[in-house]
N, C-alpha and C. Protein backbone atom coordinates (compact mmCIF):
# COMPACT_ATOMS: atom_id res chain seq x y z
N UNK A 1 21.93 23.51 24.44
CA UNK A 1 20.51 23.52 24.14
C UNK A 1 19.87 22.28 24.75
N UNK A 2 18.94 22.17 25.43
CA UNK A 2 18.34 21.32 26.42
C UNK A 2 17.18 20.67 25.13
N UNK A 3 17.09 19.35 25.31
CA UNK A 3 16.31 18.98 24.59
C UNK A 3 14.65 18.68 24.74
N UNK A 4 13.66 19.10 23.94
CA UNK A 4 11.86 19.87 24.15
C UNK A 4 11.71 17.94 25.02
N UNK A 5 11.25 17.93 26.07
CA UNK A 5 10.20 17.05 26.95
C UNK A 5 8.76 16.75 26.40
N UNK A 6 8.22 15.79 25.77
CA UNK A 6 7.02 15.12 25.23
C UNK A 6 5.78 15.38 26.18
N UNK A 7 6.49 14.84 27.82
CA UNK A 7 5.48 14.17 28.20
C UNK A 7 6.32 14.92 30.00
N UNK A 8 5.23 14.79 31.20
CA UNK A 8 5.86 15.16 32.66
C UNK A 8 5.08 14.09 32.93
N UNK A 9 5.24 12.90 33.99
CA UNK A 9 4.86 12.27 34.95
C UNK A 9 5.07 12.99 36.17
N UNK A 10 3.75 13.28 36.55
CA UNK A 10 3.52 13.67 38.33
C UNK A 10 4.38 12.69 39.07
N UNK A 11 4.58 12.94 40.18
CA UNK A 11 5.93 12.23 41.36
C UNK A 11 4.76 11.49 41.71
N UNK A 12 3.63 11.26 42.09
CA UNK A 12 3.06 9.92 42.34
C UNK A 12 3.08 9.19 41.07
N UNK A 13 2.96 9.49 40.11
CA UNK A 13 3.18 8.21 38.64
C UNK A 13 1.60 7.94 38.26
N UNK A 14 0.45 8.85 38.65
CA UNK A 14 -0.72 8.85 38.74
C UNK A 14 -1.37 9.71 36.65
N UNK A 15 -0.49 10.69 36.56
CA UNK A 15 -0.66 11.61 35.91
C UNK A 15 0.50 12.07 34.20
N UNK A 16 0.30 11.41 33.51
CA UNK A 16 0.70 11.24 32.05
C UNK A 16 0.70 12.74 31.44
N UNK A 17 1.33 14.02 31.58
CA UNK A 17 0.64 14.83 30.65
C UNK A 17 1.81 14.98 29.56
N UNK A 18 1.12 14.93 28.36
CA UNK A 18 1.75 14.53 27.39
C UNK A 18 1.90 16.48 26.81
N UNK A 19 2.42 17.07 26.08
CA UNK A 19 3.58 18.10 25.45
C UNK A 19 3.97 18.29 24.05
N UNK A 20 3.36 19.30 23.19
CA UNK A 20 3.96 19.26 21.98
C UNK A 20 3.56 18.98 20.77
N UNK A 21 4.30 18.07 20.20
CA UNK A 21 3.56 17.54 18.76
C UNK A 21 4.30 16.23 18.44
N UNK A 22 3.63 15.27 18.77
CA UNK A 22 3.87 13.74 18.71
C UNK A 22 2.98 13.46 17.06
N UNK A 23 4.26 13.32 16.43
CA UNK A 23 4.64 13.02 15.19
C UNK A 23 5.43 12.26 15.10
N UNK A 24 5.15 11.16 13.62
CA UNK A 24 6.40 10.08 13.19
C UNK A 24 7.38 11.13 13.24
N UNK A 25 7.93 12.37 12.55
CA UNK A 25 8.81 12.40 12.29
C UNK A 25 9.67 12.81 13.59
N UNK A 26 9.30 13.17 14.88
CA UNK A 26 9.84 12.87 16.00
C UNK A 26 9.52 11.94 17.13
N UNK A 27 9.11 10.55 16.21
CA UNK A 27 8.79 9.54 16.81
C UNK A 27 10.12 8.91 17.68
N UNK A 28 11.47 8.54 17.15
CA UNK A 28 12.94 8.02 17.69
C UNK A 28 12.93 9.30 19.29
N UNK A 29 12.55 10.34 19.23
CA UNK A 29 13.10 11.06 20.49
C UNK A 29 11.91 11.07 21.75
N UNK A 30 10.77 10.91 20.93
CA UNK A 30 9.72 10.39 22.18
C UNK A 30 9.74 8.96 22.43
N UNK A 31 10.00 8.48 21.64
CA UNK A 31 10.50 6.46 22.25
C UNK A 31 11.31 6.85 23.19
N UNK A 32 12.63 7.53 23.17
CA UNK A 32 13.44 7.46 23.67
C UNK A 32 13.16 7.90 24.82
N UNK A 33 12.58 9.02 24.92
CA UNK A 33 12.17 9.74 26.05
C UNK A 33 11.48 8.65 26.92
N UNK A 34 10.29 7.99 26.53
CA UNK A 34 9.27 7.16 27.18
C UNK A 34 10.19 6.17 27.84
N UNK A 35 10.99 5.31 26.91
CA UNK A 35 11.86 4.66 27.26
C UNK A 35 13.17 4.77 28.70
N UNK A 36 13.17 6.60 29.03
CA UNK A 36 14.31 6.14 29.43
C UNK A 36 13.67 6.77 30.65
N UNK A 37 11.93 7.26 30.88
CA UNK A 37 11.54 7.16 32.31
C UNK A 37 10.56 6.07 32.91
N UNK A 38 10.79 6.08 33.91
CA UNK A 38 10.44 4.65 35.41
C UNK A 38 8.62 4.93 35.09
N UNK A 39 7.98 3.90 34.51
CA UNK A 39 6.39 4.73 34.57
C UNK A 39 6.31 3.10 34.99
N UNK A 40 5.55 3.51 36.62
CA UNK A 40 5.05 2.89 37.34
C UNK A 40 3.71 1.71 36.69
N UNK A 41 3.73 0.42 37.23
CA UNK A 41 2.47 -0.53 36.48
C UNK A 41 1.30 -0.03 37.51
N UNK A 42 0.94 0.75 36.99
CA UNK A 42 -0.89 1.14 37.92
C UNK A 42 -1.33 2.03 36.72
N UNK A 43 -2.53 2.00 36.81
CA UNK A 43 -3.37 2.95 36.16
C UNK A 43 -2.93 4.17 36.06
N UNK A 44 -2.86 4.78 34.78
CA UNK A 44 -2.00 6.25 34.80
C UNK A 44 -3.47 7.25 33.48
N UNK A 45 -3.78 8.51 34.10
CA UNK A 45 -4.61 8.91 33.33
C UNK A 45 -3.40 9.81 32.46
N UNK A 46 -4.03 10.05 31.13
CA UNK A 46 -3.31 10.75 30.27
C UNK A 46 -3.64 12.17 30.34
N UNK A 47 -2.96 13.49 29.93
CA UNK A 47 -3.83 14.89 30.49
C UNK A 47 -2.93 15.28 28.70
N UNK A 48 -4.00 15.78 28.02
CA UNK A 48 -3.37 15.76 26.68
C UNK A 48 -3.93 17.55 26.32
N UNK A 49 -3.79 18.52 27.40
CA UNK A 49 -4.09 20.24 27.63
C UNK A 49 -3.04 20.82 26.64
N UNK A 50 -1.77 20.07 26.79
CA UNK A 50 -0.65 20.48 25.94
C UNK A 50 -0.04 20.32 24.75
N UNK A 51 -0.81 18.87 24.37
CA UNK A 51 -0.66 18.60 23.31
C UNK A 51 -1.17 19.00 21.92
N UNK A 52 -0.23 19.56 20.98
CA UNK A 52 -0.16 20.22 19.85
C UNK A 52 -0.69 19.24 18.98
N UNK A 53 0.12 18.15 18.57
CA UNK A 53 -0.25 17.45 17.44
C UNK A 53 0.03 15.96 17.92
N UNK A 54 -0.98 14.93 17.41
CA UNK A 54 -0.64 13.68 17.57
C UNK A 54 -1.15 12.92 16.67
N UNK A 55 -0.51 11.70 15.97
CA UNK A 55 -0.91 10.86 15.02
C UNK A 55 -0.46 9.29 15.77
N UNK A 56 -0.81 8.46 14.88
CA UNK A 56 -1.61 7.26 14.90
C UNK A 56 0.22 6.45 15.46
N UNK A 57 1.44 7.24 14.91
CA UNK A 57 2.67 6.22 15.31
C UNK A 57 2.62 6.89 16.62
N UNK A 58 2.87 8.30 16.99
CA UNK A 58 3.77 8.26 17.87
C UNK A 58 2.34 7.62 19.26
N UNK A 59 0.87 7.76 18.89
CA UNK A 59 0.17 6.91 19.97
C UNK A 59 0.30 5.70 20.24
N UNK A 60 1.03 4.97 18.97
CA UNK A 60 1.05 3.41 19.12
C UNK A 60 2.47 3.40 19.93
N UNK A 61 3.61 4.12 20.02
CA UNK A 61 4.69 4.59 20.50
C UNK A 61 4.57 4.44 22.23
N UNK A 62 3.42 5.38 22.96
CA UNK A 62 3.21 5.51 24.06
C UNK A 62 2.33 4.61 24.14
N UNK A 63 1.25 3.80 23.56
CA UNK A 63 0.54 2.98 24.25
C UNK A 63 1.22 1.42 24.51
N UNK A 64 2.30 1.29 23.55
CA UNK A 64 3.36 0.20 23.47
C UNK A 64 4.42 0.38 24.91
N UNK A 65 4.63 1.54 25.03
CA UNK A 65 5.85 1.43 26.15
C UNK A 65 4.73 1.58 27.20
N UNK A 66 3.19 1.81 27.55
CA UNK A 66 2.54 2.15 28.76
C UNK A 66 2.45 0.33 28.84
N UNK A 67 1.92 -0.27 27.77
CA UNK A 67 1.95 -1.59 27.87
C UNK A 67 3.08 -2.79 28.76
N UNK A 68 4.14 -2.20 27.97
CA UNK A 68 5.33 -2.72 28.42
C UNK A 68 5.85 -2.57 30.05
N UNK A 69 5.34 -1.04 30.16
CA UNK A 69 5.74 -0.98 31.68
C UNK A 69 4.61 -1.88 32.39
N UNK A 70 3.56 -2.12 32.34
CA UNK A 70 2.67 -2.87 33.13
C UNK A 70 1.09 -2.11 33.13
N UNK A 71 1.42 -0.62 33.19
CA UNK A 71 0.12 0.49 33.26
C UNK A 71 -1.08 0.34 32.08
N UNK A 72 -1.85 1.15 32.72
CA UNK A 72 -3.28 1.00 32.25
C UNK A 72 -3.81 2.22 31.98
N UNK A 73 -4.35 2.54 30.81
CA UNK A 73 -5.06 3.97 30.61
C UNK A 73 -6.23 3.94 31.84
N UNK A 74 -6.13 5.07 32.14
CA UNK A 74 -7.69 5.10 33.77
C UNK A 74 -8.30 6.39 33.04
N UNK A 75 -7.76 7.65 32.50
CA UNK A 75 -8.49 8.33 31.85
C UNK A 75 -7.90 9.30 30.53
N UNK A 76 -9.02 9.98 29.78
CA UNK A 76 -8.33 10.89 29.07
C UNK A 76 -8.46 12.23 29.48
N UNK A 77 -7.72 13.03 29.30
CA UNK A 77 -7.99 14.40 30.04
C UNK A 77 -7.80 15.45 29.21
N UNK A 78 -8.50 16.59 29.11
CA UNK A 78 -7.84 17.84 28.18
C UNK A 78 -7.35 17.68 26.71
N UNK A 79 -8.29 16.29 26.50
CA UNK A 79 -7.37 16.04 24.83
C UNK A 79 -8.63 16.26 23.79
N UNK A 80 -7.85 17.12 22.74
CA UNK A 80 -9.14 17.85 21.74
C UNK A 80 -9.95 16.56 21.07
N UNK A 81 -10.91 16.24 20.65
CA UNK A 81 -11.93 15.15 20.09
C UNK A 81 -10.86 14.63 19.31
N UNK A 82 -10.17 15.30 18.16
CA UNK A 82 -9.70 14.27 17.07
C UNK A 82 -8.18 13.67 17.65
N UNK A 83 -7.27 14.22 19.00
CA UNK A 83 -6.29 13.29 19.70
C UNK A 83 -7.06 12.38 20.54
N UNK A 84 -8.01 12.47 21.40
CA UNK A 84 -8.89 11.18 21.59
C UNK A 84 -8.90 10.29 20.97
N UNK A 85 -9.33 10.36 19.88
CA UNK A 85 -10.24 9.59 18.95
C UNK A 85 -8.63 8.83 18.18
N UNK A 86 -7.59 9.51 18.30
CA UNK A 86 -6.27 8.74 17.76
C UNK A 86 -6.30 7.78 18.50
N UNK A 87 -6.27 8.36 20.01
CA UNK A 87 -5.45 7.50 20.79
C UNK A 87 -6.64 6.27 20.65
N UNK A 88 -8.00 6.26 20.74
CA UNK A 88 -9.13 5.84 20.85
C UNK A 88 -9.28 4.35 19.83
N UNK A 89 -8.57 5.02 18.42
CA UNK A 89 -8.75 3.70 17.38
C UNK A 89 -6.89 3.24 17.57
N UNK A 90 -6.46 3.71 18.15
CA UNK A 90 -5.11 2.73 18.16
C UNK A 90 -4.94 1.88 19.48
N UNK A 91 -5.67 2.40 20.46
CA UNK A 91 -6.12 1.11 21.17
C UNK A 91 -6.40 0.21 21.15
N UNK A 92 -7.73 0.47 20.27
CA UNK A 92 -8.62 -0.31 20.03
C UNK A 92 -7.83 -1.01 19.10
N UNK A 93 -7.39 -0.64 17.98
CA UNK A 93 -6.78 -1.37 17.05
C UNK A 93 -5.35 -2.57 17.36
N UNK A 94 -4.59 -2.09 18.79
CA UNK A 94 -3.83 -2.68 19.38
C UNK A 94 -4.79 -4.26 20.10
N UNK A 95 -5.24 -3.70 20.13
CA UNK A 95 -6.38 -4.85 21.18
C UNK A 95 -7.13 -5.63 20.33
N UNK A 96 -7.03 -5.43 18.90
CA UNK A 96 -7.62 -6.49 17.92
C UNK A 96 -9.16 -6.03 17.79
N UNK A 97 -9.22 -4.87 18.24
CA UNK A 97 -11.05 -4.53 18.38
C UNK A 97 -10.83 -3.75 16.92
N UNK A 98 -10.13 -3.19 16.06
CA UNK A 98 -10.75 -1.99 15.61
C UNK A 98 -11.46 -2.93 14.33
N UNK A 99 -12.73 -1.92 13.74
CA UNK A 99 -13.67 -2.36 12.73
C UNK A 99 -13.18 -2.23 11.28
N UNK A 100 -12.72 -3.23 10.62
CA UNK A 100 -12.48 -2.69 9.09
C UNK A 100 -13.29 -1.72 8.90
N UNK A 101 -12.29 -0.36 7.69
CA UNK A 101 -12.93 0.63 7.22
C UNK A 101 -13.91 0.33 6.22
N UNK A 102 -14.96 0.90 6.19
CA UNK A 102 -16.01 0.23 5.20
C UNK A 102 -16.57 1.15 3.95
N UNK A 103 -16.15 0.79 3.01
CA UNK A 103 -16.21 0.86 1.41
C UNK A 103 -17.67 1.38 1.14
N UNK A 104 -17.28 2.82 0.70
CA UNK A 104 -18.74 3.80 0.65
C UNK A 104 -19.37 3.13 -1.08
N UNK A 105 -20.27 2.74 -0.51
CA UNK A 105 -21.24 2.32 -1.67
C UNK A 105 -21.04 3.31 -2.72
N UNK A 106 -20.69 2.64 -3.97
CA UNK A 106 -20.61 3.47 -5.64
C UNK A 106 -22.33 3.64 -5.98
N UNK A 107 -22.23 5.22 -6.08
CA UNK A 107 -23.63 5.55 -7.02
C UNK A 107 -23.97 4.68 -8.27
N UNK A 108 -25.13 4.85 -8.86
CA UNK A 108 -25.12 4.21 -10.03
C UNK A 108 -23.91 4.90 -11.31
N UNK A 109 -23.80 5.81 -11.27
CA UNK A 109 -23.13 6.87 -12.56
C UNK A 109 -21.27 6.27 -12.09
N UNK A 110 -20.54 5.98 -10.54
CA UNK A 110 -19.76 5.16 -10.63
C UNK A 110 -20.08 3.94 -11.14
N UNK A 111 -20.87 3.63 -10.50
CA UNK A 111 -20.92 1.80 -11.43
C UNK A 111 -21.00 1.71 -12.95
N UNK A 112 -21.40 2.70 -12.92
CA UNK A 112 -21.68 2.19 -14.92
C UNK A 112 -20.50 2.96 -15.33
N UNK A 113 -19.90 3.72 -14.57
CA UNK A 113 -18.08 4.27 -15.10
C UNK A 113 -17.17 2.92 -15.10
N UNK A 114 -17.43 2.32 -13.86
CA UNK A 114 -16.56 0.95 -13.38
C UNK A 114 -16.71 -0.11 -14.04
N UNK A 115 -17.67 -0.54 -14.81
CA UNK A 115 -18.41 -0.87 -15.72
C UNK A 115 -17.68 -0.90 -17.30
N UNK A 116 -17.79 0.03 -17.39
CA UNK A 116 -17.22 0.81 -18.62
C UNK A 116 -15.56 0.92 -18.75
N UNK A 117 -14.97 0.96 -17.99
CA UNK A 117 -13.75 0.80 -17.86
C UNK A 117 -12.97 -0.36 -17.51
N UNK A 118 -14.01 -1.81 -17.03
CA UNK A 118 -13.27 -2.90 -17.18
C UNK A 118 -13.97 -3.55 -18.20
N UNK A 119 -15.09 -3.11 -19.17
CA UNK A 119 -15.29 -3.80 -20.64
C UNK A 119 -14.37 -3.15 -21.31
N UNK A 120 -13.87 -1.76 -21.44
CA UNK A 120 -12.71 -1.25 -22.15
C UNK A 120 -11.40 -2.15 -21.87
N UNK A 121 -11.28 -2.73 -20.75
CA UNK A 121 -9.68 -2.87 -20.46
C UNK A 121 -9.80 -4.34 -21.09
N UNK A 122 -11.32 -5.46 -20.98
CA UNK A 122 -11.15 -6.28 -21.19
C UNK A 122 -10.93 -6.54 -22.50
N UNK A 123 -11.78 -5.88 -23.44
CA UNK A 123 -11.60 -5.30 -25.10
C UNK A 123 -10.47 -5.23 -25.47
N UNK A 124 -9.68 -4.58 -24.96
CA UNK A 124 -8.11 -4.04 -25.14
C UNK A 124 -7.21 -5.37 -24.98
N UNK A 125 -7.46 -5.94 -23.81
CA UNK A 125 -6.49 -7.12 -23.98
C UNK A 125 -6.64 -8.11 -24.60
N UNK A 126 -7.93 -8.25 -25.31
CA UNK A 126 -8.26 -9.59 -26.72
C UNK A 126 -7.84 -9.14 -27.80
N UNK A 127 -7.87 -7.73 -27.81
CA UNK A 127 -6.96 -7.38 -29.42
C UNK A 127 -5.91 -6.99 -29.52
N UNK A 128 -5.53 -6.70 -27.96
CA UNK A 128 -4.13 -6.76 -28.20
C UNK A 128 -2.99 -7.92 -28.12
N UNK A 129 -3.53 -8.75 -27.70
CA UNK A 129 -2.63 -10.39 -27.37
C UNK A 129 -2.88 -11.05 -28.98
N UNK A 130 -3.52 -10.60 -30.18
CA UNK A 130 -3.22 -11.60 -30.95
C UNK A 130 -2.30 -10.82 -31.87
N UNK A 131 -2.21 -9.35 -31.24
CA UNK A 131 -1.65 -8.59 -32.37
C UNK A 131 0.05 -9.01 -32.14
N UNK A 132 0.64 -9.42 -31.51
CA UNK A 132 2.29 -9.22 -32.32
C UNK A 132 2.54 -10.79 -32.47
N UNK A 133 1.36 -11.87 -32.33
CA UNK A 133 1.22 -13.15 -33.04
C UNK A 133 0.76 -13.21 -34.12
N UNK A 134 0.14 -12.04 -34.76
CA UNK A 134 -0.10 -11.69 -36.29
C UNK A 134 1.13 -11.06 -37.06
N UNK A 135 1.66 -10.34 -36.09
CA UNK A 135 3.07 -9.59 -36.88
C UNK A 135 4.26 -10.69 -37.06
N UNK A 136 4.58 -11.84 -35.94
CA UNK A 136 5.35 -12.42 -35.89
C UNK A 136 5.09 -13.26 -36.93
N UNK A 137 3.77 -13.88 -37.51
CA UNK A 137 3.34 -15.07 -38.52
C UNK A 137 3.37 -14.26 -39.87
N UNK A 138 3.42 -13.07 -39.89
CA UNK A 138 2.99 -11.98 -40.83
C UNK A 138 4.47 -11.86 -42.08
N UNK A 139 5.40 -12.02 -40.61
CA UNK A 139 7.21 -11.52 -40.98
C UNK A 139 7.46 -12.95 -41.45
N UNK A 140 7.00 -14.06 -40.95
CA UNK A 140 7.65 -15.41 -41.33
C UNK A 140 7.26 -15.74 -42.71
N UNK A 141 5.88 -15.29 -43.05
CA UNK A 141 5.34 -15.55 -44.54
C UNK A 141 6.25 -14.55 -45.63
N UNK A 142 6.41 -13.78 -45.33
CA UNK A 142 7.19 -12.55 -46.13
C UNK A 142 8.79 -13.54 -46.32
N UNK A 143 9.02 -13.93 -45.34
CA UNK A 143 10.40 -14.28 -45.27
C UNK A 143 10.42 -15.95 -46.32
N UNK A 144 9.39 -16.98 -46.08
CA UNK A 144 9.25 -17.71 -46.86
C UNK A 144 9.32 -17.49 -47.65
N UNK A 145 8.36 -16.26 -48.23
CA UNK A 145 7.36 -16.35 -49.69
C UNK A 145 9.11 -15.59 -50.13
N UNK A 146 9.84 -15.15 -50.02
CA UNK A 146 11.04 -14.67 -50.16
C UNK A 146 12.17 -15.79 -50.61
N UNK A 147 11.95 -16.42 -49.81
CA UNK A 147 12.70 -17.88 -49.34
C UNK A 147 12.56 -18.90 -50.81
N UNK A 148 11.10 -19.65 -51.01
CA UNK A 148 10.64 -20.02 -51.56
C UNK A 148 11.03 -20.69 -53.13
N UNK A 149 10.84 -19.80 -54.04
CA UNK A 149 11.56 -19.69 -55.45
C UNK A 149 13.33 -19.95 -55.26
N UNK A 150 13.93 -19.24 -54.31
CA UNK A 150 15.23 -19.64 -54.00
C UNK A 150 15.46 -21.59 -54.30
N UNK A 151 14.14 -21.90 -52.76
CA UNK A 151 14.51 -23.16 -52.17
C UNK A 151 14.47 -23.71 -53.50
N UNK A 152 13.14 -23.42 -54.48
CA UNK A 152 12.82 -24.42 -55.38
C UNK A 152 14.10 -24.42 -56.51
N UNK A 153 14.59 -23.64 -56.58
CA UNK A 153 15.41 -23.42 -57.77
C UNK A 153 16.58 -24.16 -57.46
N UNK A 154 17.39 -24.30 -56.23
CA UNK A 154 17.98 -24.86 -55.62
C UNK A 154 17.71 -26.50 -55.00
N UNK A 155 16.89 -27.17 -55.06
CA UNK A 155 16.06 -28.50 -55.37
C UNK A 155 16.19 -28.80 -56.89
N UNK A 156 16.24 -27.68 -57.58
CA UNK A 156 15.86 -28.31 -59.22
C UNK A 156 17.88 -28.67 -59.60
N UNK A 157 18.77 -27.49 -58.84
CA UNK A 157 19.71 -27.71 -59.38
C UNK A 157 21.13 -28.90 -58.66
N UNK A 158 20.04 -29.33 -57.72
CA UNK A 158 20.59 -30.77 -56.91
C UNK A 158 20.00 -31.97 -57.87
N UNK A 159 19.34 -32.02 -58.64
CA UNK A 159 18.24 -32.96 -59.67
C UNK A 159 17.45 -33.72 -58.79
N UNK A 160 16.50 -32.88 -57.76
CA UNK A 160 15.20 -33.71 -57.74
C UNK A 160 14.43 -33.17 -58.74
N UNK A 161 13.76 -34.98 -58.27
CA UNK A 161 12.83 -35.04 -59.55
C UNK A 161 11.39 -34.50 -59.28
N UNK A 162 10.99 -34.00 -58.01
CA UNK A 162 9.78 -33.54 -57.99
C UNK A 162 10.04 -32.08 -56.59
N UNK A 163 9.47 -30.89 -57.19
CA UNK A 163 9.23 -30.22 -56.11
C UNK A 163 8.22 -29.30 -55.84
N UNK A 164 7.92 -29.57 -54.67
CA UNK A 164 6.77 -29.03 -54.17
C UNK A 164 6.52 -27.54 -54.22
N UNK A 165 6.16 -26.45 -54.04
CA UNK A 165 6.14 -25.51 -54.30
C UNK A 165 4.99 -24.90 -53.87
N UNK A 166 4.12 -24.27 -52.75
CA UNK A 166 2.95 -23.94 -53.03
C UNK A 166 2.70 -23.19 -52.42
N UNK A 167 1.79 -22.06 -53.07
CA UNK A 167 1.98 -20.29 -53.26
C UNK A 167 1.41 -19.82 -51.82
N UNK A 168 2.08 -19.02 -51.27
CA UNK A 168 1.67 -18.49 -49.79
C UNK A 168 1.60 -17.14 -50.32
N UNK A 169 0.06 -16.93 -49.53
CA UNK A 169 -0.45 -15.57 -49.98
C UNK A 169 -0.40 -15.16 -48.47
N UNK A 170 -0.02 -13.58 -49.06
CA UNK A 170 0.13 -12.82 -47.53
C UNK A 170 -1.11 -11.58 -47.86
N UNK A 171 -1.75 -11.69 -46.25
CA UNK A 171 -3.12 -11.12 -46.11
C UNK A 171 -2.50 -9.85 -45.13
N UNK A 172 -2.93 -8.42 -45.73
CA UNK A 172 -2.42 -7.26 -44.60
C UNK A 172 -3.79 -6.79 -44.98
């Protein structure tokens, strides 16, 4: 079984036409491919008539090894608007040009949701941080007030002469 070809370079090295469906998940066999043909350092137009599918790795894939060999995109050819427009922002994005994506303004009815959900969360964490410092002071009084009459009775039968004693009330 002969293995599917990505891409044909014309015998002048003028002509890129790319083949298929350039996807991560057959990103390792088009590296490889790119990798293991001679693509001349001159301007090479891309002809993308054949191309099925392409995303954002396997373009960074071919614009990395067109780099490496020395070549230069000169044109795009036959490639549907939204493989353009891949190859178009991963260029650009290679080249330090691309524009942060920009954050679609929240209606008012989000804002007052967003609103509403970090006075809830902030609410939540003031009553909840004193709560198992109330349970923990809660268990120690129980355990005194338990304790207590013991200690004193045990003070009286060592013979001190004075003991302290004083009544801890527990609040639930």
């Amino acid at each position: 079984m002969q293995a599917m070809s990505y891409f044909r370079l014309q015998a002048d090295g003028t002509v890129l036409a790319l083949a298929g469906k350039w996807k991560l998940a057959r990103i390792a066999d088009i590296d490889a491919e790119l990798a293991a043909t001679p693509i001349p350092a001159s301007p090479i137009t891309l002809d993308g008539t054949r191309l099925e599918k392409l995303d954002t790795a396997s373009a960074l894939a071919l614009l990395v090894r067109l780099a490496k060999a020395g070549a230069t995109l000169a044109a795009l050819n036959g490639f549907k608007p939204n493989h353009s427009r891949v190859l178009e922002l991963t260029r650009a994005w290679l080249a330090g040009e691309a524009t942060p994506a920009r954050r679609r303004r929240r209606g008012p009815l989000a804002m007052l949701g967003a609103a509403a959900v970090k006075a809830g969360w902030a609410l939540h964490c003031h009553l909840e941080f004193p709560s198992p410092g109330a349970r923990g002071m809660s268990a120690a009084a129980i355990e005194v007030d338990s304790l207590a009459p013991r200690a004193a009775e045990g003070a009286r039968r060592r013979g001190a002469g004075y003991v302290f004693t004083a009544p801890v009330e527990i609040v639930r």
